[in-house]
N, C-alpha and C. Protein backbone atom coordinates (compact mmCIF):
# COMPACT_ATOMS: atom_id res chain seq x y z
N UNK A 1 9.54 -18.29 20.39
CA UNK A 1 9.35 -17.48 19.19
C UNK A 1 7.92 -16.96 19.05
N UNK A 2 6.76 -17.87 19.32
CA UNK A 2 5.64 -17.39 19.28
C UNK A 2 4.87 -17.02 20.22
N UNK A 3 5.50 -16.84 21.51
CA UNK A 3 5.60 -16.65 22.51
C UNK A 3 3.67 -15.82 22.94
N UNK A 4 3.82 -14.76 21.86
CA UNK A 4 2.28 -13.92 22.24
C UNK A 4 0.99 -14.75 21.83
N UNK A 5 1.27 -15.80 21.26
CA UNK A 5 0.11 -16.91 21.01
C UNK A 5 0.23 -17.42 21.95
N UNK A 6 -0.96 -17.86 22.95
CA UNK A 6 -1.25 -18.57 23.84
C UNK A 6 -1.56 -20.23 23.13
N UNK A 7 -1.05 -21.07 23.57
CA UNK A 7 -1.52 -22.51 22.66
C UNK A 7 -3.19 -22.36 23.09
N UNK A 8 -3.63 -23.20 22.09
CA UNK A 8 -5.26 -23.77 21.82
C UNK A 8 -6.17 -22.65 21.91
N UNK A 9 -5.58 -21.43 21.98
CA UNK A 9 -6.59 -20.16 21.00
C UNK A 9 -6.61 -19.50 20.26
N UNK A 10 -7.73 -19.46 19.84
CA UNK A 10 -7.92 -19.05 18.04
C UNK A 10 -7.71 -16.78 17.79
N UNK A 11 -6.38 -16.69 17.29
CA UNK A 11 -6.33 -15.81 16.91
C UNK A 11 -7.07 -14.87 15.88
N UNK A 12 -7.45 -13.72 15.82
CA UNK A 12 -7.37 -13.49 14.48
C UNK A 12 -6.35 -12.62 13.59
N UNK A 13 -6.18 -12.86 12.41
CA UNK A 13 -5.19 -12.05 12.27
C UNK A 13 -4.85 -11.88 10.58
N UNK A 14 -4.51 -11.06 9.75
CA UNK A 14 -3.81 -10.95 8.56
C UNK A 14 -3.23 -11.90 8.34
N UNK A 15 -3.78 -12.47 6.81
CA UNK A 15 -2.71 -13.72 6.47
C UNK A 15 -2.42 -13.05 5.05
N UNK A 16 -0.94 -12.72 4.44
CA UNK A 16 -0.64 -12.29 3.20
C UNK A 16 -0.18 -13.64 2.33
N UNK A 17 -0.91 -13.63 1.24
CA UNK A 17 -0.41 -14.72 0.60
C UNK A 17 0.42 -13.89 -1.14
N UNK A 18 0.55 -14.42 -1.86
CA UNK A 18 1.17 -13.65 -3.30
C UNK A 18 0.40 -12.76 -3.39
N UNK A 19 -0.90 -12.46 -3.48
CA UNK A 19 -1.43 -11.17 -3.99
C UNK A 19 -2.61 -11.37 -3.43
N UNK A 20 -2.42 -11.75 -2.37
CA UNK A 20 -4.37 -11.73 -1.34
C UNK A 20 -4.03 -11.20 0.17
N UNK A 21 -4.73 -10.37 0.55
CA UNK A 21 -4.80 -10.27 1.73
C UNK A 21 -6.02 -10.51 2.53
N UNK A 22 -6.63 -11.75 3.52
CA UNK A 22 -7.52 -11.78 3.94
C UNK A 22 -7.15 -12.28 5.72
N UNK A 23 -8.36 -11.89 6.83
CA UNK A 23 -8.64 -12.06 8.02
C UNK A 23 -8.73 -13.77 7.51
N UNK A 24 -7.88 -14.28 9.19
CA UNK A 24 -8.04 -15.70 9.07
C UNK A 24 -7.87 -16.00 10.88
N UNK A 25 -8.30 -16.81 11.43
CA UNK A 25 -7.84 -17.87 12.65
C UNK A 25 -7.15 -18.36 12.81
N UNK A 26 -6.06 -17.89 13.64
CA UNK A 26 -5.29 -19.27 13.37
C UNK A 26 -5.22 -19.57 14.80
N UNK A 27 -4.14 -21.20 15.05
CA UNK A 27 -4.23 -21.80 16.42
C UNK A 27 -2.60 -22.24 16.69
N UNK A 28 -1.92 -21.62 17.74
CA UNK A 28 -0.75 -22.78 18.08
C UNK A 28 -0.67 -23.53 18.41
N UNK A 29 0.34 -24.71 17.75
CA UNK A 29 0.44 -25.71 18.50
C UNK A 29 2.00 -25.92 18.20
N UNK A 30 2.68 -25.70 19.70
CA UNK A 30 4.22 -26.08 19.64
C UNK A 30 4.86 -24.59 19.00
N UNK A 31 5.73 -25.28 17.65
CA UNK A 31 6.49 -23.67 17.23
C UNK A 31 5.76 -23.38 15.67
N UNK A 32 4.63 -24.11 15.85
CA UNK A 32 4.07 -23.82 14.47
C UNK A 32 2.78 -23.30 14.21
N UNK A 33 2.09 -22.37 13.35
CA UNK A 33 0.74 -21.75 13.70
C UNK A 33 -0.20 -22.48 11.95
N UNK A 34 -0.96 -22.66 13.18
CA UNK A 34 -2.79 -23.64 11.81
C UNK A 34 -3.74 -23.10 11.76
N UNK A 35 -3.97 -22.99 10.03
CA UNK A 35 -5.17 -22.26 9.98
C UNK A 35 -6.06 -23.07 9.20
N UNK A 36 -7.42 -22.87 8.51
CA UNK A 36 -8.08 -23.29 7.71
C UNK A 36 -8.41 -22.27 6.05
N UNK A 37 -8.38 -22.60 4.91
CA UNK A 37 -8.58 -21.91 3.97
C UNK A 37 -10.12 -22.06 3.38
N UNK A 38 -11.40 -22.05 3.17
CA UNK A 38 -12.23 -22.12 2.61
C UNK A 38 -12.41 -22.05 1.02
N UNK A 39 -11.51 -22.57 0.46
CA UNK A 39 -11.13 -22.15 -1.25
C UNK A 39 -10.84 -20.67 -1.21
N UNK A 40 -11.30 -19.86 -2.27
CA UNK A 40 -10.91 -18.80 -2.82
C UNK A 40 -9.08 -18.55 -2.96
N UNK A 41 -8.81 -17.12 -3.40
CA UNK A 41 -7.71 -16.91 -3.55
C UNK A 41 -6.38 -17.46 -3.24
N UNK A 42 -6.50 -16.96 -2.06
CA UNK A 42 -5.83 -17.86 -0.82
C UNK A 42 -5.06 -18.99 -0.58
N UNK A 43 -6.20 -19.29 -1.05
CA UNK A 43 -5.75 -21.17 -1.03
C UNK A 43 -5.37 -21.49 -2.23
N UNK A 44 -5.96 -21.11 -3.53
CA UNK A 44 -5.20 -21.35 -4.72
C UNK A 44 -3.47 -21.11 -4.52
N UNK A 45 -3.34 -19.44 -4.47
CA UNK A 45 -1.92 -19.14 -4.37
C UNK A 45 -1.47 -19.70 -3.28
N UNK A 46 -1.81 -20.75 -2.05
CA UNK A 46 -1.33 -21.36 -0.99
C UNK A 46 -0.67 -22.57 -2.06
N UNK A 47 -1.22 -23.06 -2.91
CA UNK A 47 -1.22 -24.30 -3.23
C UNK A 47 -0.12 -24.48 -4.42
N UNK A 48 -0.07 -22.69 -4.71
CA UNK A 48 1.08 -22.46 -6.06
C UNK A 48 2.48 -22.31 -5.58
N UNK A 49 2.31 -21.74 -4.46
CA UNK A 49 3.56 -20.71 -3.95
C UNK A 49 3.32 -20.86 -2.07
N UNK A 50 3.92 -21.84 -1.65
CA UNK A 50 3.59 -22.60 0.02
C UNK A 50 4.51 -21.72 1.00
N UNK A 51 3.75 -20.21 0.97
CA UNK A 51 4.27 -19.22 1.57
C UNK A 51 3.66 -18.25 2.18
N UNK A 52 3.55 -17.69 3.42
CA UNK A 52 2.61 -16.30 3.87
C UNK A 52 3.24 -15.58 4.93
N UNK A 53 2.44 -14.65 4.63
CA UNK A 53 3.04 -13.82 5.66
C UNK A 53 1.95 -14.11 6.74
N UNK A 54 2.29 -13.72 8.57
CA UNK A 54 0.73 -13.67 8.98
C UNK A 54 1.36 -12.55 9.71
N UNK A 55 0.55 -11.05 10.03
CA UNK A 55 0.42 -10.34 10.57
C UNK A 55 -0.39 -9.69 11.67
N UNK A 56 -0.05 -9.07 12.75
CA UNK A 56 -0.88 -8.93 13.64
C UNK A 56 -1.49 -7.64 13.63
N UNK A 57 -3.00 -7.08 14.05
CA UNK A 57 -2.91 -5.75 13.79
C UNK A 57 -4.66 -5.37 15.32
N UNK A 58 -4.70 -4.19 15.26
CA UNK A 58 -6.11 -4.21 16.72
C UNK A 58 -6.89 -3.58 15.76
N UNK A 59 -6.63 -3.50 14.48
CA UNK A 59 -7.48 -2.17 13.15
C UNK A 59 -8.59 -3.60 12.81
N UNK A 60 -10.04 -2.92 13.24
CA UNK A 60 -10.83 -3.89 13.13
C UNK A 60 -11.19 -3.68 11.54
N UNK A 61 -11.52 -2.38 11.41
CA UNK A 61 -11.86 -2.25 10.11
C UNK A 61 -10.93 -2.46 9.08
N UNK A 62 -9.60 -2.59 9.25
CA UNK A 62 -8.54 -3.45 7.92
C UNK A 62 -9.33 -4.59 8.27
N UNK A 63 -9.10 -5.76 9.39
CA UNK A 63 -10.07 -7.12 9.04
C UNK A 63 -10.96 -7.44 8.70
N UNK A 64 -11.98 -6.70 8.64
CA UNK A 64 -13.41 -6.25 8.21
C UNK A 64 -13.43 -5.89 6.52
N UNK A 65 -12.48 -4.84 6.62
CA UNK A 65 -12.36 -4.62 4.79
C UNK A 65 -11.71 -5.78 4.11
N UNK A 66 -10.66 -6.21 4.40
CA UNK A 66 -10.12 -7.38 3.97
C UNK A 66 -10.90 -8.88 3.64
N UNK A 67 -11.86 -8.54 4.81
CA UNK A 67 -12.64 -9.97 4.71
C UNK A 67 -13.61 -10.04 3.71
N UNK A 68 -14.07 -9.00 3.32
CA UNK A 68 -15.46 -8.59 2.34
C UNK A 68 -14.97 -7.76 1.15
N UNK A 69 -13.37 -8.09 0.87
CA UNK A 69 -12.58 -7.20 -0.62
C UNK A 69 -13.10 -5.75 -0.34
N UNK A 70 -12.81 -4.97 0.26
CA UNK A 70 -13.45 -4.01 -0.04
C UNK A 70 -11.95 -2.76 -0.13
N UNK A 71 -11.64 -1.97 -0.60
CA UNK A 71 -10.42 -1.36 -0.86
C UNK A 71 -9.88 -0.84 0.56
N UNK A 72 -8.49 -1.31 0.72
CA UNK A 72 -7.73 -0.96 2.02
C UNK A 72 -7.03 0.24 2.06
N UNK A 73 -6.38 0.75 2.60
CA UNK A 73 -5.23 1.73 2.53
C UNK A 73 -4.07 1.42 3.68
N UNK A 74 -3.46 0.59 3.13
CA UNK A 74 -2.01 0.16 3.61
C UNK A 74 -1.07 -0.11 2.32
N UNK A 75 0.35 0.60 3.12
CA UNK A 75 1.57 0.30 2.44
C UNK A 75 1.91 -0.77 2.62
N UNK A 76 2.58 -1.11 1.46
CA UNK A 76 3.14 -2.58 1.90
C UNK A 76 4.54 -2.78 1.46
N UNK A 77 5.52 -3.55 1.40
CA UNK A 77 6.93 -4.01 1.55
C UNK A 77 7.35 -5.17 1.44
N UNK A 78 8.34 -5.40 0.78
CA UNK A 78 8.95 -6.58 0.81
C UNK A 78 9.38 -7.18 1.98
N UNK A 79 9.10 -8.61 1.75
CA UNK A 79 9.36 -9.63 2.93
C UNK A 79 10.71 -9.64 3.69
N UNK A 80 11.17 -10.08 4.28
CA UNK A 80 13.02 -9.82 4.71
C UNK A 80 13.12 -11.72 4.09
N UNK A 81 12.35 -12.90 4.21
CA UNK A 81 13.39 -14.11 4.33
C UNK A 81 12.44 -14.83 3.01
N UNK A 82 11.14 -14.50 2.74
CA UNK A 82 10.13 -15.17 1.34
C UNK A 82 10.12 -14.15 0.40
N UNK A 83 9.72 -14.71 -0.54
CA UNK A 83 9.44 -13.74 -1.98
C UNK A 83 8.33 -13.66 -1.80
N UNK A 84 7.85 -12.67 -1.15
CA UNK A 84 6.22 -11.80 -0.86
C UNK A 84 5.87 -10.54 -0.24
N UNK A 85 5.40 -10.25 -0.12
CA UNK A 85 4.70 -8.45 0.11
C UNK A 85 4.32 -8.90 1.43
N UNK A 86 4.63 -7.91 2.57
CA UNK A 86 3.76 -7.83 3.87
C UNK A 86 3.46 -6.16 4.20
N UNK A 87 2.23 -5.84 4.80
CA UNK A 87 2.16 -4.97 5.16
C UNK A 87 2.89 -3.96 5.90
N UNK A 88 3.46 -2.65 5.39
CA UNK A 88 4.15 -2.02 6.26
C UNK A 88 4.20 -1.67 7.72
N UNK A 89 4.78 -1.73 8.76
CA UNK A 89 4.13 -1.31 10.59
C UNK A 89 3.28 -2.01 11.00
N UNK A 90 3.31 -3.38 10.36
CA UNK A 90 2.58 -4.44 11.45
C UNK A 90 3.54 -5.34 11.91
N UNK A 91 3.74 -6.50 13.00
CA UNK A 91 4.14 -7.18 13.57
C UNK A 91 4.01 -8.35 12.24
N UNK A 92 5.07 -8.97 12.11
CA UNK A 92 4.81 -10.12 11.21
C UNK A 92 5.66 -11.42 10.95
N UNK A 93 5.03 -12.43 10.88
CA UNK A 93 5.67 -13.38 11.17
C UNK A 93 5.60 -14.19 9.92
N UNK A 94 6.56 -14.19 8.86
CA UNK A 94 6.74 -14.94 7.55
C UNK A 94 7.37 -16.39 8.06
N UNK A 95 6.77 -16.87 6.46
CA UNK A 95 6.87 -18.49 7.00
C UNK A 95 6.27 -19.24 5.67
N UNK A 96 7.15 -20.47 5.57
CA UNK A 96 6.91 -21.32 4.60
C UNK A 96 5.35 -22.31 5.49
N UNK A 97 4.59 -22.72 4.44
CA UNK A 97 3.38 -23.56 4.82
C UNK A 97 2.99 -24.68 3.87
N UNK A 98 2.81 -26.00 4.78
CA UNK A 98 2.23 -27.08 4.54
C UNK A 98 0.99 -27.18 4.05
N UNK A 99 0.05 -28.03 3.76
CA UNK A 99 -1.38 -27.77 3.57
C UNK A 99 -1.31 -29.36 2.77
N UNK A 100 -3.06 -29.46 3.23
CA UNK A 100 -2.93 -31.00 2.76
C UNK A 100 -4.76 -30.44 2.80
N UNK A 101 -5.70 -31.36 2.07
CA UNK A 101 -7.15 -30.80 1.70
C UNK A 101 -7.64 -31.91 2.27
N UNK A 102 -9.24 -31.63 2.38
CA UNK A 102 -10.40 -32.45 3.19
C UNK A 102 -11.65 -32.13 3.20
N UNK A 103 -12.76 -32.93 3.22
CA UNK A 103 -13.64 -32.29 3.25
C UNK A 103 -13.98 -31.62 4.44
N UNK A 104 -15.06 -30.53 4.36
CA UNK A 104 -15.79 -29.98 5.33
C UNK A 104 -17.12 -30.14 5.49
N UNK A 105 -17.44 -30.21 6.40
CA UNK A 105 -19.59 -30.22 6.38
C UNK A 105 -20.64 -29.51 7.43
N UNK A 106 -21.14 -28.86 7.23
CA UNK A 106 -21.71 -27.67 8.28
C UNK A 106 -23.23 -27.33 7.53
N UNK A 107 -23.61 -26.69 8.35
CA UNK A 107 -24.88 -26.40 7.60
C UNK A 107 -24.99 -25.66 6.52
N UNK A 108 -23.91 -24.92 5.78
CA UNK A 108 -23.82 -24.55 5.07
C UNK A 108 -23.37 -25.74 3.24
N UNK A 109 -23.32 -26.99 4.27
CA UNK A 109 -23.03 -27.31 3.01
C UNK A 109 -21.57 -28.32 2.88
N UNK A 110 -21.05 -28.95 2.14
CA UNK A 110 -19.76 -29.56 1.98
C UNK A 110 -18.58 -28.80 1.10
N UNK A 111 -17.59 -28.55 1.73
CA UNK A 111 -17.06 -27.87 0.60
C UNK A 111 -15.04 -28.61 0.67
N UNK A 112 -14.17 -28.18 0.26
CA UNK A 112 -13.08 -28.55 0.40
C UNK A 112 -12.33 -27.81 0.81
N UNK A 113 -11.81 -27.79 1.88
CA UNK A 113 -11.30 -27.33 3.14
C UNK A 113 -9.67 -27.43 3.03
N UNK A 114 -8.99 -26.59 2.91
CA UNK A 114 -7.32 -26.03 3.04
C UNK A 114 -7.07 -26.09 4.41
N UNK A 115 -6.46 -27.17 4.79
CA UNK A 115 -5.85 -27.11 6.04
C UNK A 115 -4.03 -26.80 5.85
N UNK A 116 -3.86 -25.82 6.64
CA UNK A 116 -2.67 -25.59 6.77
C UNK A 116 -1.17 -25.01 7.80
N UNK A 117 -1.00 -25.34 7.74
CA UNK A 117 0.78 -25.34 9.12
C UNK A 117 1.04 -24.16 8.45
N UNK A 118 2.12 -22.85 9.25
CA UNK A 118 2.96 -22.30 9.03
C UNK A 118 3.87 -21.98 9.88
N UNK A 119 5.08 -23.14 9.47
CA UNK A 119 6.48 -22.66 10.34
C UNK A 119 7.04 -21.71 10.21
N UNK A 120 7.45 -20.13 11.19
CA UNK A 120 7.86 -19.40 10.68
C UNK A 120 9.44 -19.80 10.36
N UNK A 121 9.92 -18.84 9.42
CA UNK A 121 11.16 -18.66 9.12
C UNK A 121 11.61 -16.98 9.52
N UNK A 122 11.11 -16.28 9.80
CA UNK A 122 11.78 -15.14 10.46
C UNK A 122 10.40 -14.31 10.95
N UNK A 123 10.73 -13.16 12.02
CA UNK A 123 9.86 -12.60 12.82
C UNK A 123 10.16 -11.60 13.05
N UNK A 124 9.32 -10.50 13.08
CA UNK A 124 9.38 -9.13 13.28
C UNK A 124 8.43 -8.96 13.94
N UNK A 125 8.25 -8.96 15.75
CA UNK A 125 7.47 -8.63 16.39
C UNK A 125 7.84 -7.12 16.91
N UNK A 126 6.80 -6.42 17.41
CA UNK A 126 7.12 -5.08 18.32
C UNK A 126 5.82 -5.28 19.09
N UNK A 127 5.27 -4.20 19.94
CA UNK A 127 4.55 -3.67 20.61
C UNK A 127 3.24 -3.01 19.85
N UNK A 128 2.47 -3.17 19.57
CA UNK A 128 1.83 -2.14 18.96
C UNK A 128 1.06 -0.86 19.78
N UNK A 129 1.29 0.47 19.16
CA UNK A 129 0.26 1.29 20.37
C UNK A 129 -1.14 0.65 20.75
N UNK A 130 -1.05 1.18 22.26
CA UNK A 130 -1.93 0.55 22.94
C UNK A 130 -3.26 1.01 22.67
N UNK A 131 -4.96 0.25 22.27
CA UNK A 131 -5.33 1.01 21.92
C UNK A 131 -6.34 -0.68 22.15
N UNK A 132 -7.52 -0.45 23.58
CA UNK A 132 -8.31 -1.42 23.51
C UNK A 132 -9.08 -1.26 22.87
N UNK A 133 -9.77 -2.54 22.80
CA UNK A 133 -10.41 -3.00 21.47
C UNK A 133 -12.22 -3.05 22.56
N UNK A 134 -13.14 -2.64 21.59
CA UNK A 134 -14.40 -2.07 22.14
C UNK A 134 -15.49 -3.11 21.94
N UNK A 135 -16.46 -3.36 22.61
CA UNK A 135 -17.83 -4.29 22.63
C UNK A 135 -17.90 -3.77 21.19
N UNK A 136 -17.89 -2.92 20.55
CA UNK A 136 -18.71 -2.14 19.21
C UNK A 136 -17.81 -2.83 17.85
N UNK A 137 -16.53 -3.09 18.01
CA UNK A 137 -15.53 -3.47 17.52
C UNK A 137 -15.60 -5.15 17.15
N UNK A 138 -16.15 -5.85 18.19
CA UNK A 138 -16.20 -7.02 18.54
C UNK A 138 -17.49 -7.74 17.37
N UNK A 139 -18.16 -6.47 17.75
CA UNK A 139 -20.02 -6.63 16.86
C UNK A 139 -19.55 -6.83 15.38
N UNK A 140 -18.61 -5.45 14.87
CA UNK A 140 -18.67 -5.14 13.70
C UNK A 140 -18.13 -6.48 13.10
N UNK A 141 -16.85 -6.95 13.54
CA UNK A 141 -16.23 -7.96 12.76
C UNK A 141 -16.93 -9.09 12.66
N UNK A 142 -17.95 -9.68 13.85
CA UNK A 142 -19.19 -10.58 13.72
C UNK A 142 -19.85 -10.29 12.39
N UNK A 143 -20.25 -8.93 12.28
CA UNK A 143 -21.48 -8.78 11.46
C UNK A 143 -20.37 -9.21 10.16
N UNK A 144 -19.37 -8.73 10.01
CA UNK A 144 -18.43 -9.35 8.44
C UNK A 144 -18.60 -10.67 8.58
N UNK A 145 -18.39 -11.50 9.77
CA UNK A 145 -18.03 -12.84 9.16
C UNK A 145 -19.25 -13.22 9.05
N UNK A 146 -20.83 -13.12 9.66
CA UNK A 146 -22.13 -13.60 9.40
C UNK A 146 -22.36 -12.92 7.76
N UNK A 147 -21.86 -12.09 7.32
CA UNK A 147 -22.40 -11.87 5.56
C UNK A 147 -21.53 -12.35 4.80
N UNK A 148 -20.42 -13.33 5.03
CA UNK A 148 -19.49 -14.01 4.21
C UNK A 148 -20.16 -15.52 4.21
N UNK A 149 -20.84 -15.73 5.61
CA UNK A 149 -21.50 -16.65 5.52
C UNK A 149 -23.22 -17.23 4.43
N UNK A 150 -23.41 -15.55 4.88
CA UNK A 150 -25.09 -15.39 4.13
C UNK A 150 -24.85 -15.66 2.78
N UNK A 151 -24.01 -14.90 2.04
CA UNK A 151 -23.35 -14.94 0.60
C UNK A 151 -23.47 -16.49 0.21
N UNK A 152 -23.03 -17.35 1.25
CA UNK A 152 -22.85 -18.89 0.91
C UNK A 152 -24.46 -19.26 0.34
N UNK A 153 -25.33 -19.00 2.05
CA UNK A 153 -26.57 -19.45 1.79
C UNK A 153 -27.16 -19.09 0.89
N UNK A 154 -27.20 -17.68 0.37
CA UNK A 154 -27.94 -17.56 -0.49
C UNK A 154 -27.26 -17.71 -1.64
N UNK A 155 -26.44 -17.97 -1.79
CA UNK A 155 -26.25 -18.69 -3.40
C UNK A 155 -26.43 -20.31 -4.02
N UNK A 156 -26.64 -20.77 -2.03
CA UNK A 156 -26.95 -22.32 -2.46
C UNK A 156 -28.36 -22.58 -2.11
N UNK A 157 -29.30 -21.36 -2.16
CA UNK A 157 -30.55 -21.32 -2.06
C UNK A 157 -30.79 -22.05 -0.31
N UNK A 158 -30.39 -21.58 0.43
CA UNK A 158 -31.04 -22.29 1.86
C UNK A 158 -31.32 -21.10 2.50
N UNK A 159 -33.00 -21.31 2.17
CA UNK A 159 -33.74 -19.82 2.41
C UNK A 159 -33.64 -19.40 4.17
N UNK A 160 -33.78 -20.81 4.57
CA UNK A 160 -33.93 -20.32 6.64
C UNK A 160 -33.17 -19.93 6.68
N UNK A 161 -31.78 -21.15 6.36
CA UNK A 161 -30.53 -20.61 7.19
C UNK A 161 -30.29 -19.37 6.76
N UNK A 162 -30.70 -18.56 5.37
CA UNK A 162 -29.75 -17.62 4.98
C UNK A 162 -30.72 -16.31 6.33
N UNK A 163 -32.41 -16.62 6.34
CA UNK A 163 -33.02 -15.88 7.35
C UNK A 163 -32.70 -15.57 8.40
N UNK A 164 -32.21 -17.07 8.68
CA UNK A 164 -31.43 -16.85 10.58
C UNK A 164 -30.12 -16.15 10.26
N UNK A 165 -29.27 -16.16 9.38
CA UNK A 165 -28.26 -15.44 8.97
C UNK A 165 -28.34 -13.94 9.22
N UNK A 166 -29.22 -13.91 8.15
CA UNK A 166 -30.01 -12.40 8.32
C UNK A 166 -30.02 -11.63 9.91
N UNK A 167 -31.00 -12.59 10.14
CA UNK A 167 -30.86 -12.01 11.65
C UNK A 167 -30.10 -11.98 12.63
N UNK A 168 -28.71 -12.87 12.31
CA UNK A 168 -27.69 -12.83 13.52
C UNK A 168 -26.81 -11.48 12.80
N UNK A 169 -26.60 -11.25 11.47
CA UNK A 169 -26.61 -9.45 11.47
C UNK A 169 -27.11 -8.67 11.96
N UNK A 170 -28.51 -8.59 11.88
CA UNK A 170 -29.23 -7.51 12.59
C UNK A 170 -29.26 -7.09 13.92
N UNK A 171 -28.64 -8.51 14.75
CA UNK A 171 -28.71 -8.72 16.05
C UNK A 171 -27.42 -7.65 16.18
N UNK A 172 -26.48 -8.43 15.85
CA UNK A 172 -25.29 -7.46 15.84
C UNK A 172 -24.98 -6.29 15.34
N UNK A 173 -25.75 -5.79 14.37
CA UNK A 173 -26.06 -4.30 13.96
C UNK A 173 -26.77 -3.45 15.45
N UNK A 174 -27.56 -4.09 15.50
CA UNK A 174 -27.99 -3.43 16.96
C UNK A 174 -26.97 -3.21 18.07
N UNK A 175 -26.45 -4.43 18.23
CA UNK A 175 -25.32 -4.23 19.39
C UNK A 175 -24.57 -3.27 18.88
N UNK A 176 -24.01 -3.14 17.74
CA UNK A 176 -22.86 -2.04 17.40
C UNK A 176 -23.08 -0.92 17.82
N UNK A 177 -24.66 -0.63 17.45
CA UNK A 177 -24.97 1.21 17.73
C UNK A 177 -25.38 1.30 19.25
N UNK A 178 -25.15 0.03 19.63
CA UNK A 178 -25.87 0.54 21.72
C UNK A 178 -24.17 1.02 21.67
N UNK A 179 -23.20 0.03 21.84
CA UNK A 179 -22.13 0.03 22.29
C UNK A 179 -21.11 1.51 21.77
N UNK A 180 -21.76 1.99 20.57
CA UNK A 180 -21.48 3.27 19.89
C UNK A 180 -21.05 3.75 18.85
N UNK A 181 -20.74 2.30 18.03
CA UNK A 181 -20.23 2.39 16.71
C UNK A 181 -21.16 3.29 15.77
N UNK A 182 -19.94 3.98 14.93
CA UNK A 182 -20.49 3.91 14.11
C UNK A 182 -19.52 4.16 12.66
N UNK A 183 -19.23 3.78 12.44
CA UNK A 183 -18.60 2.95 11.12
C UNK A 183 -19.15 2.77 10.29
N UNK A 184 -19.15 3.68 9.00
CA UNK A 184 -19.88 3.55 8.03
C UNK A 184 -19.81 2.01 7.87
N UNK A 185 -19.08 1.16 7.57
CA UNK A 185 -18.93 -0.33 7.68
C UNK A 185 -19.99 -1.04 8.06
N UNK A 186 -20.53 -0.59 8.85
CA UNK A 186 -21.92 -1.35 9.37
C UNK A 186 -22.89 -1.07 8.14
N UNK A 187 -23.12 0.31 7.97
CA UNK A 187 -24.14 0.35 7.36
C UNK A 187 -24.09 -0.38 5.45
N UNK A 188 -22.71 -0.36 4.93
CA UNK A 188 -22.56 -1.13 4.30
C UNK A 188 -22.59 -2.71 4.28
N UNK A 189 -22.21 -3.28 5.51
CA UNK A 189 -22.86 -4.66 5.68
C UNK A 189 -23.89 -4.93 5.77
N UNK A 190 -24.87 -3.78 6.40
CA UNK A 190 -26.68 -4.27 6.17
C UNK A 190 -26.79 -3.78 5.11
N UNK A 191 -26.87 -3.13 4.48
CA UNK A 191 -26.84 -2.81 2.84
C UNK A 191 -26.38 -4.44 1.60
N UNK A 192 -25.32 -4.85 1.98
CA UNK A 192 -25.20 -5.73 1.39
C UNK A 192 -26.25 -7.06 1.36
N UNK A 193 -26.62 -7.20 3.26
CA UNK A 193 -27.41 -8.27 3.25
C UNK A 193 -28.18 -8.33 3.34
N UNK A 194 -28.89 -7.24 2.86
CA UNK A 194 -30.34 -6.74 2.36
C UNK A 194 -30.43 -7.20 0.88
N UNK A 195 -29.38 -6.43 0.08
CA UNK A 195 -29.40 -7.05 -1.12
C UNK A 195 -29.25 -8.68 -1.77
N UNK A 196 -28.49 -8.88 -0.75
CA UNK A 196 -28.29 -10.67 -1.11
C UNK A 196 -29.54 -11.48 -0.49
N UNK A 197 -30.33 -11.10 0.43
CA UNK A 197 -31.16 -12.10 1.11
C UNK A 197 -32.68 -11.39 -0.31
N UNK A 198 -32.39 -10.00 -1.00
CA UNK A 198 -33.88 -9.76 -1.89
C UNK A 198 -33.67 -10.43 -2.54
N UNK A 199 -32.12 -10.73 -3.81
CA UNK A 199 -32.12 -11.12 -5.21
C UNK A 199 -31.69 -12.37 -5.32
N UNK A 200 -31.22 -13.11 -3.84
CA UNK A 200 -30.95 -14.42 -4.11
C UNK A 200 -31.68 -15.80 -3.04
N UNK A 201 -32.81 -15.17 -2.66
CA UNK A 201 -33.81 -16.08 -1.67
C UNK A 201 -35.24 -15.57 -2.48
């Protein structure tokens, strides 16, 4: 059934929950796919309603917008086997989910950690047009997940780490424009973590 997951590597991919859509990791193991929740939305409505959709997609910038709320433009549709919304013309694999909590600890800090299973209950895979995915592509979605991170530091005041933060954006801002991007997206992520590293370090 899950056949396009290779076991013990970390996907990325659309996870729809009641009314959130965010980029997540997940990992197979056997006929069931694990992810982690970091609080927010997500995990609340994980914890109300033990249901998601997970979808597959090569649109870096839906994972990118998704990851940092920023407004999408996708249709979306009712589920065929859960009571939930999945995105229209993606590959998707609905499914009831487990979840049990724990702590976490990283340099960012301790926080409480959503661990969670999702067995699917029905699947709608296809092919998607073919359409490789670019060094520039690779950068951009880095530079999202390093300012979801910075956001942390600098709200829990950890001035280096949020610096070295800083700079593993910039690093990757650079790579984006050798490799050829250019995606307004970028320039809104250094925009952002310009602003978060002035008003909150």
């Amino acid at each position: 059934m899950l056949e396009m997951f290779e076991e013990g590597k970390v996907y990325e991919v659309l996870l729809l929950t009641k009314s959130n859509l965010t980029p997540v990791g997940v990992v197979r193991r056997g006929d069931k796919l694990y992810f982690k929740l970091f609080g927010g939305k997500s995990a609340r409505e994980i914890k109300e309603h033990p249901y998601a959709v997970i979808q597959i997609t090569q649109d870096v910038e839906l994972l990118v917008k998704s990851a940092l709320n920023f407004p999408v433009e996708v249709e979306f549709e009712m589920a065929k086997k859960i009571p939930l919304k999945r995105v229209k013309g993606l590959p998707a694999i609905e499914g009831r989910v487990e979840w049990s909590e724990e702590e976490w600890s990283d340099e960012l800090g301790c926080v409480r950690v959503l661990k969670c299973s999702l067995t699917p209950i029905y699947q709608e895979l296809f092919p998607l047009p073919i359409r490789p995915l670019s060094r520039a592509d690779y950068a951009l979605l880095e530079m999202a997940v390093y300012l979801t991170r910075l956001f942390v530091a600098t709200r829990k005041n950890k001035v280096e780490l949020a610096r070295n933060i800083y700079g593993e954006i910039w690093k990757r801002y650079q790579q984006y424009r050798r490799f050829g991007g250019k995606n307004e997206l970028a320039e809104k992520i250094i925009g952002l973590s310009f602003i978060s590293m002035r008003w909150n370090t």
